[in-house]
Protein backbone atom coordinates (compact mmCIF):
# COMPACT_ATOMS: atom_id res chain seq x y z
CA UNK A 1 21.15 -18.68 3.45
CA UNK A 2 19.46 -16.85 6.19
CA UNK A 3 21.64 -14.39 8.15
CA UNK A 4 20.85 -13.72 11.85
CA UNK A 5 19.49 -10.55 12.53
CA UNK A 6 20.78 -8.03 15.54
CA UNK A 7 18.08 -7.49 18.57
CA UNK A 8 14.77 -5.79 17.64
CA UNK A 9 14.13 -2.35 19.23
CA UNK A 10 11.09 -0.98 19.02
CA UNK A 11 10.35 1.04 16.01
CA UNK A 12 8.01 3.97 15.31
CA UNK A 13 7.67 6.86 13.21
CA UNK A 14 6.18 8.33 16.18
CA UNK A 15 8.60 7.23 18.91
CA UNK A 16 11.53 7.67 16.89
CA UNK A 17 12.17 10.47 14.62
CA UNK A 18 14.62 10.88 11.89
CA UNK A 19 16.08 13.51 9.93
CA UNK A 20 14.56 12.80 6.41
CA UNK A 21 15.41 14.82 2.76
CA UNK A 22 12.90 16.91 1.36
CA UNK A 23 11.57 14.94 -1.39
CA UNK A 24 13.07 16.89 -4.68
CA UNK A 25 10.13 16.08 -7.34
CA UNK A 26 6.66 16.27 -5.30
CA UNK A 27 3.60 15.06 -7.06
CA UNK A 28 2.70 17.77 -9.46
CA UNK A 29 0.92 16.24 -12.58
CA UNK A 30 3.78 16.33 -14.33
CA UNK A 31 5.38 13.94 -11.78
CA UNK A 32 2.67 11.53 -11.20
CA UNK A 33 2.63 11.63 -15.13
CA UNK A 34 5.51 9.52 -14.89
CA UNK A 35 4.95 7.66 -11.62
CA UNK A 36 1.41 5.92 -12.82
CA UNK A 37 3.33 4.92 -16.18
CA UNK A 38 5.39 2.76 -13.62
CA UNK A 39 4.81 -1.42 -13.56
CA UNK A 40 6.42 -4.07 -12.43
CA UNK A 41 7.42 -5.37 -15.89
CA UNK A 42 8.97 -1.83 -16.84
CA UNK A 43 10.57 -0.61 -13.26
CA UNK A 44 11.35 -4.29 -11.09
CA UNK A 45 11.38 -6.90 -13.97
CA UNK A 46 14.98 -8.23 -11.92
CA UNK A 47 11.95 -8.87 -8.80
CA UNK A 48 9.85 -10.94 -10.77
CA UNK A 49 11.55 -14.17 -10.82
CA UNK A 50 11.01 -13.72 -6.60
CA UNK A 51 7.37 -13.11 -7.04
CA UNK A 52 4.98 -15.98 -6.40
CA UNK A 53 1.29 -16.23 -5.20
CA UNK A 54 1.02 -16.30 -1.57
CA UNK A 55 3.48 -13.92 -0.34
CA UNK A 56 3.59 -11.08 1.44
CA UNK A 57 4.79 -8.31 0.02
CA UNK A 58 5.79 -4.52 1.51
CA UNK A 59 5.70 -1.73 -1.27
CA UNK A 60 7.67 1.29 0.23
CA UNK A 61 7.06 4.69 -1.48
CA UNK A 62 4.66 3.37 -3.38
CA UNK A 63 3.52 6.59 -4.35
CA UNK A 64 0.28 6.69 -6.71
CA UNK A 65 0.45 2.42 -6.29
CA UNK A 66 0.72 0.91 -10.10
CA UNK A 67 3.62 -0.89 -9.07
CA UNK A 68 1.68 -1.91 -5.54
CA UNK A 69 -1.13 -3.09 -7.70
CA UNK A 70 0.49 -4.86 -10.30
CA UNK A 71 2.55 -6.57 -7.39
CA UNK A 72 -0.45 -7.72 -5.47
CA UNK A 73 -2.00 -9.77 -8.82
CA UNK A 74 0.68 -11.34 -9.03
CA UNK A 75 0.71 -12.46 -5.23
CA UNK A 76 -2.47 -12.91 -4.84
CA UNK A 77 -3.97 -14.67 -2.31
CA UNK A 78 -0.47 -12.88 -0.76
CA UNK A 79 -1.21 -9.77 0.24
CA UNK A 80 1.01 -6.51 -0.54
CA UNK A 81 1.18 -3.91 2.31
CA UNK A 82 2.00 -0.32 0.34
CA UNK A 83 3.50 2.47 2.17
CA UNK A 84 4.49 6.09 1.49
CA UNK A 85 5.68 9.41 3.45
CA UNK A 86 2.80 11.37 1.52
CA UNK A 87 -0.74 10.90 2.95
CA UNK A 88 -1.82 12.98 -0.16
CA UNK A 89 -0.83 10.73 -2.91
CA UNK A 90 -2.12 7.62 -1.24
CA UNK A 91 -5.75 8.64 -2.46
CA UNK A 92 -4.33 7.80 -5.87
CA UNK A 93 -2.84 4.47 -4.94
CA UNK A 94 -6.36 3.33 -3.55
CA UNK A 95 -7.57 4.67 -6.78
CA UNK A 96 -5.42 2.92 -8.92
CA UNK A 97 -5.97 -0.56 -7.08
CA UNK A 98 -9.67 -0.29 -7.79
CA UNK A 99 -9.02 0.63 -10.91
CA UNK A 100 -6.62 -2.78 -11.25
CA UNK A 101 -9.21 -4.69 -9.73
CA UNK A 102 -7.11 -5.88 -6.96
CA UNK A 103 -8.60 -6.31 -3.25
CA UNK A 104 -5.25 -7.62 -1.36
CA UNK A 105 -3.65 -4.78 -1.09
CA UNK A 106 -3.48 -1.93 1.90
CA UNK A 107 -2.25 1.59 1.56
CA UNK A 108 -0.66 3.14 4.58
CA UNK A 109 1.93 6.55 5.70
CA UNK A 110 4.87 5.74 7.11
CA UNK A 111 9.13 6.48 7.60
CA UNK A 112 10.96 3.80 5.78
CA UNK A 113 13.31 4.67 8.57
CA UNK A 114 11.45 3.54 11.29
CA UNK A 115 8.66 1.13 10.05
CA UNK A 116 6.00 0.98 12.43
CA UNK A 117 5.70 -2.89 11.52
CA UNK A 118 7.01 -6.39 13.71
CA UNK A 119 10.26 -7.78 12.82
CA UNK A 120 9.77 -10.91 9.83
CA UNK A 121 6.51 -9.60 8.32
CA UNK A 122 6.96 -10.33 4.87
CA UNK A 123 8.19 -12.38 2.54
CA UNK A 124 9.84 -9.37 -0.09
CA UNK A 125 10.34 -5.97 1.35
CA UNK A 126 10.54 -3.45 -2.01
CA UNK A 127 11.29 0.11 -2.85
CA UNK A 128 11.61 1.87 -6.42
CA UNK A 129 13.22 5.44 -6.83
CA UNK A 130 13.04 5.78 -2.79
CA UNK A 131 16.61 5.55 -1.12
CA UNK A 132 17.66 9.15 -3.68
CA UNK A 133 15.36 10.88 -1.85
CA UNK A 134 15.89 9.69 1.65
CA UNK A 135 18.06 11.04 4.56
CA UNK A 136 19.94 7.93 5.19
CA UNK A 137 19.42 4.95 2.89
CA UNK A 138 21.70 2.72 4.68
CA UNK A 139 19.45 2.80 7.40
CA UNK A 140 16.36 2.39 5.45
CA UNK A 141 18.07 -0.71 4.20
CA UNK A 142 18.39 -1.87 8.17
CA UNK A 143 14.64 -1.64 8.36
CA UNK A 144 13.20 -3.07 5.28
CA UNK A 145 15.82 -5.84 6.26
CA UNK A 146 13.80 -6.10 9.89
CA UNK A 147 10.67 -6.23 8.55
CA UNK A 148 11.85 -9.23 6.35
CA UNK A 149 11.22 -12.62 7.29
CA UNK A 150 14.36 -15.00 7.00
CA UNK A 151 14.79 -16.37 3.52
CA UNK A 152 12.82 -13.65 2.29
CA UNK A 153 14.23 -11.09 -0.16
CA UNK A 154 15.06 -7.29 0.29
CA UNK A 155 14.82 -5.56 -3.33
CA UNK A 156 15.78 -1.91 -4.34
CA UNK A 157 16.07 -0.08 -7.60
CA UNK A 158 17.16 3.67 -8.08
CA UNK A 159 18.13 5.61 -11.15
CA UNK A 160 21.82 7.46 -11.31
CA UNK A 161 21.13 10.66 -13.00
CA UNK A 162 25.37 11.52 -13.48
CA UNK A 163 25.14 8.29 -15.91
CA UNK A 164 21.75 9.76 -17.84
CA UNK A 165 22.53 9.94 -21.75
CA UNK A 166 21.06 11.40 -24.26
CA UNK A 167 21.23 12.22 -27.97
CA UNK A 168 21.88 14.88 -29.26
CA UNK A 169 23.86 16.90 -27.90
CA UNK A 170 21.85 19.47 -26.23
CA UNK A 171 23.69 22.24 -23.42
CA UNK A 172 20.06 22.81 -22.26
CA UNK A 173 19.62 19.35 -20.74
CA UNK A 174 23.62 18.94 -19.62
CA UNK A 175 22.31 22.42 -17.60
CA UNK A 176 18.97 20.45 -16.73
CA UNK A 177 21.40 17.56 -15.20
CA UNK A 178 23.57 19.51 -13.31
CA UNK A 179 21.39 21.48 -11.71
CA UNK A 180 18.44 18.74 -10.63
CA UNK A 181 21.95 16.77 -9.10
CA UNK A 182 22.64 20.12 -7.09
CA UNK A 183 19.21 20.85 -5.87
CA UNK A 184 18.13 16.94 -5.29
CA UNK A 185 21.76 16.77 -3.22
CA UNK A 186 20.57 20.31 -1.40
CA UNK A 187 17.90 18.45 -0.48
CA UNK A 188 19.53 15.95 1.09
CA UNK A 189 19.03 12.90 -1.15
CA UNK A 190 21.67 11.18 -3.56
CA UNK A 191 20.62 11.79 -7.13
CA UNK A 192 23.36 9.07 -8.19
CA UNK A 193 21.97 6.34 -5.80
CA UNK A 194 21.84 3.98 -8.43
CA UNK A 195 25.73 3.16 -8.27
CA UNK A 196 25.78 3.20 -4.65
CA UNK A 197 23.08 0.57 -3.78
CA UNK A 198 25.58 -2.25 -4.01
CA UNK A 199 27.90 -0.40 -0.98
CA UNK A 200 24.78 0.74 1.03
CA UNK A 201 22.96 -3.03 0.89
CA UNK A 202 26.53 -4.33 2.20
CA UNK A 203 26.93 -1.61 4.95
CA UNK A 204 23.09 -1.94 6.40
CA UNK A 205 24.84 -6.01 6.81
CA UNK A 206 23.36 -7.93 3.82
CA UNK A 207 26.00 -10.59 2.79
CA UNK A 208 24.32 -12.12 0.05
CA UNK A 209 23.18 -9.56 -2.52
CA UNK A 210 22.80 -9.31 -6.08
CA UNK A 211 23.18 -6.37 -8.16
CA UNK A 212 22.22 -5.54 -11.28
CA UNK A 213 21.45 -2.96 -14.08
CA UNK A 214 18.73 -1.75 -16.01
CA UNK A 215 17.29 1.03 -18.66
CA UNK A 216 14.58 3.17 -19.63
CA UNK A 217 15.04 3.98 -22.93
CA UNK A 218 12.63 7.06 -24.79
CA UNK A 219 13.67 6.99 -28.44
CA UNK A 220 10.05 5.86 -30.49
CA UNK A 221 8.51 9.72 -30.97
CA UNK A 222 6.10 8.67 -28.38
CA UNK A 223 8.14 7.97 -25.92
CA UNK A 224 10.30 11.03 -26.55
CA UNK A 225 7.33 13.35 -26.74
CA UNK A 226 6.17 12.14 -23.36
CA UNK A 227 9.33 12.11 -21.45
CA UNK A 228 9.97 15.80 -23.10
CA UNK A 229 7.22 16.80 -21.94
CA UNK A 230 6.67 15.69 -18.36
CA UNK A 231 10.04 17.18 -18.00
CA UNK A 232 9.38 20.38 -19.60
CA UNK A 233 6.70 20.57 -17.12
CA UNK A 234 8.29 19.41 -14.31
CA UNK A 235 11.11 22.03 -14.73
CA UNK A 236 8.78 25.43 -14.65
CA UNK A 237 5.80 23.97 -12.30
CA UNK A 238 6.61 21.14 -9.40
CA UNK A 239 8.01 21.39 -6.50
CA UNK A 240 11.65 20.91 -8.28
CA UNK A 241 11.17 24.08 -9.97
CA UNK A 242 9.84 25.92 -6.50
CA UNK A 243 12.84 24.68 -4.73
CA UNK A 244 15.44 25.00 -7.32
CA UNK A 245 14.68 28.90 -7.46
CA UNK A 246 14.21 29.37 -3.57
CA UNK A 247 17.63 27.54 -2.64
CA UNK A 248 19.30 29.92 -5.36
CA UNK A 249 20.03 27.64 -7.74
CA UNK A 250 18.11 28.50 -10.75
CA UNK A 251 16.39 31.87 -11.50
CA UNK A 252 12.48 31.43 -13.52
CA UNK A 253 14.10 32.50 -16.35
CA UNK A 254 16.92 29.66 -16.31
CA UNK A 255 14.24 27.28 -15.94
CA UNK A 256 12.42 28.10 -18.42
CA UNK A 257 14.91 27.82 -21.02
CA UNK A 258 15.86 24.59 -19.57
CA UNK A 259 12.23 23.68 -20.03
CA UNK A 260 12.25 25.03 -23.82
CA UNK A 261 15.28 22.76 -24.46
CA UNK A 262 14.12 19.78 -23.45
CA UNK A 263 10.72 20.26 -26.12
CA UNK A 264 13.42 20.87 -28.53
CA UNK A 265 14.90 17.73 -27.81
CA UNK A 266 11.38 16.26 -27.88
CA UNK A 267 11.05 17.07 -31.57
CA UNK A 268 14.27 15.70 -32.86
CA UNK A 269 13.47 12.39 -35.23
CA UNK A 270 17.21 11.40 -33.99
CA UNK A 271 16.74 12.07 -30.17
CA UNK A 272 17.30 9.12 -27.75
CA UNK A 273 17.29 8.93 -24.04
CA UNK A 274 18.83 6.20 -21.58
CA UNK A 275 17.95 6.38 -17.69
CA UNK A 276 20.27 3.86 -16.04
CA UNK A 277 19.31 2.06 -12.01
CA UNK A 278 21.28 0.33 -9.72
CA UNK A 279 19.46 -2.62 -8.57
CA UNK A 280 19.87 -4.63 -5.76
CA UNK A 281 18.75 -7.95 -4.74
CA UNK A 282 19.04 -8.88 -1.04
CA UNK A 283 18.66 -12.54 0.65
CA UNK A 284 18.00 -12.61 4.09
């Protein structure tokens, strides 16, 4: 049922700032190693039963756009608007849309606090892995729910890195989980969004939400060899690691035995690894 929205105000990322986090992870290699892995059958598979050709779709933090792509087949003649803080990593995005062979989509910078978009502009207003990482998710929530046209849906999925589990037992990666939670908070995000999406969706006024669960798992030696890895890299060379030692919270040295650790982990036949998300599914 469609709820009735409060007065518009104009909105602007150049009329009306806001206090934003830093984003914790950057786009190093190692990250976009994971972020082009992304689709929307393995990171917003609870979306698809929304999805249907013809509507209009906003991506927000779309980063390096697989999931943008993939979206816009499967709205196609719809067309998917993808945005994203990062001018730099938008490059990719385009790139990765040709590369799809997808023509309805459009890649564009902007604050999902203040979209720079009419009120009721699309039909599904999405964001994966965003509302950790921004200064206040409740009212990025109040925006994607503008932009939304009534009936539409407002969609959201974010990992919870306190509920991460792994085996074996390894004190390298419980030191790796403490301290990306203390530097991602420093930063002013919520590295535990996951769990709180339900609470934020309710306080930016959404009455009729469903939330939900769902996993990454890395246990074929594949799979545990590449999230190792990226990880291992991640730790000692992106902007995590640069921030983690200039806020005081790790030395080089601590990092790189956090990095060594998780390669160990990498080669165990036993290992397994579960990354759990929130997800939240939002009628307007």
């Amino acid at each position: 049922m469609s709820q009735p929205k409060s007065p518009s105000q104009p909105k602007s990322p150049s009329t009306t700032p806001h206090e934003t986090a830093v984003y914790t992870h950057g786009h190093h290699e190692s990250v976009l190693r994971s972020h082009t892995w992304r689709t929307v059958e393995n990171s917003a598979a609870y979306l698809i039963p929304a999805l249907r050709p013809g509507l209009d779709v906003l991506d927000v933090g779309c980063g390096p756009g697989t999931i943008s792509a993939d979206l816009a087949a499967r709205v196609a003649p719809g067309r998917v608007t993808a945005v994203d803080a990062a001018e730099d990593v938008l490059a990719k995005a385009r790139a990765a849309a040709v590369e799809q062979g997808v023509d309805n989509v459009e890649f564009a910078v902007a604050d999902v606090h203040a979209l720079d978009f009419p009120d009721d502009s699309f039909d599904i207003v999405h964001a994966h892995q965003v509302l950790q990482h921004v200064g206040d998710p409740v009212q990025a929530l109040r925006e994607m729910r503008r932009v939304c046209r009534p009936g539409g849906v407002v969609a959201a999925r974010d990992s919870d890195y306190g509920a991460f589990t792994w085996f074996p037992e390894q004190p390298g990666l419980d030191r790796w989980q403490a301290l990306y939670r203390r530097v991602a908070a420093a930063n002013g995000g919520e590295p535990d969004a996951g769990r709180r999406l339900l609470s934020w969706a309710h306080e930016a006024g959404f009455t009729d939400v469903t939330a939900s669960a769902g996993v990454w798992c890395f246990a074929t030696p594949e799979d545990r060899a590449w999230w190792s890895g990226l990880w291992a890299d991640r730790t000692v060379e992106s902007v995590y690691a640069r921030l983690a030692v200039e806020s005081g919270h790790a030395t080089p040295e601590d990092l790189t035995a956090i990095a060594e650790a998780w390669r160990a982990w990498g080669e165990d036949d036993d290992a397994w690894f579960m990354v759990p998300h929130g997800e939240i599914l939002c009628r307007v």
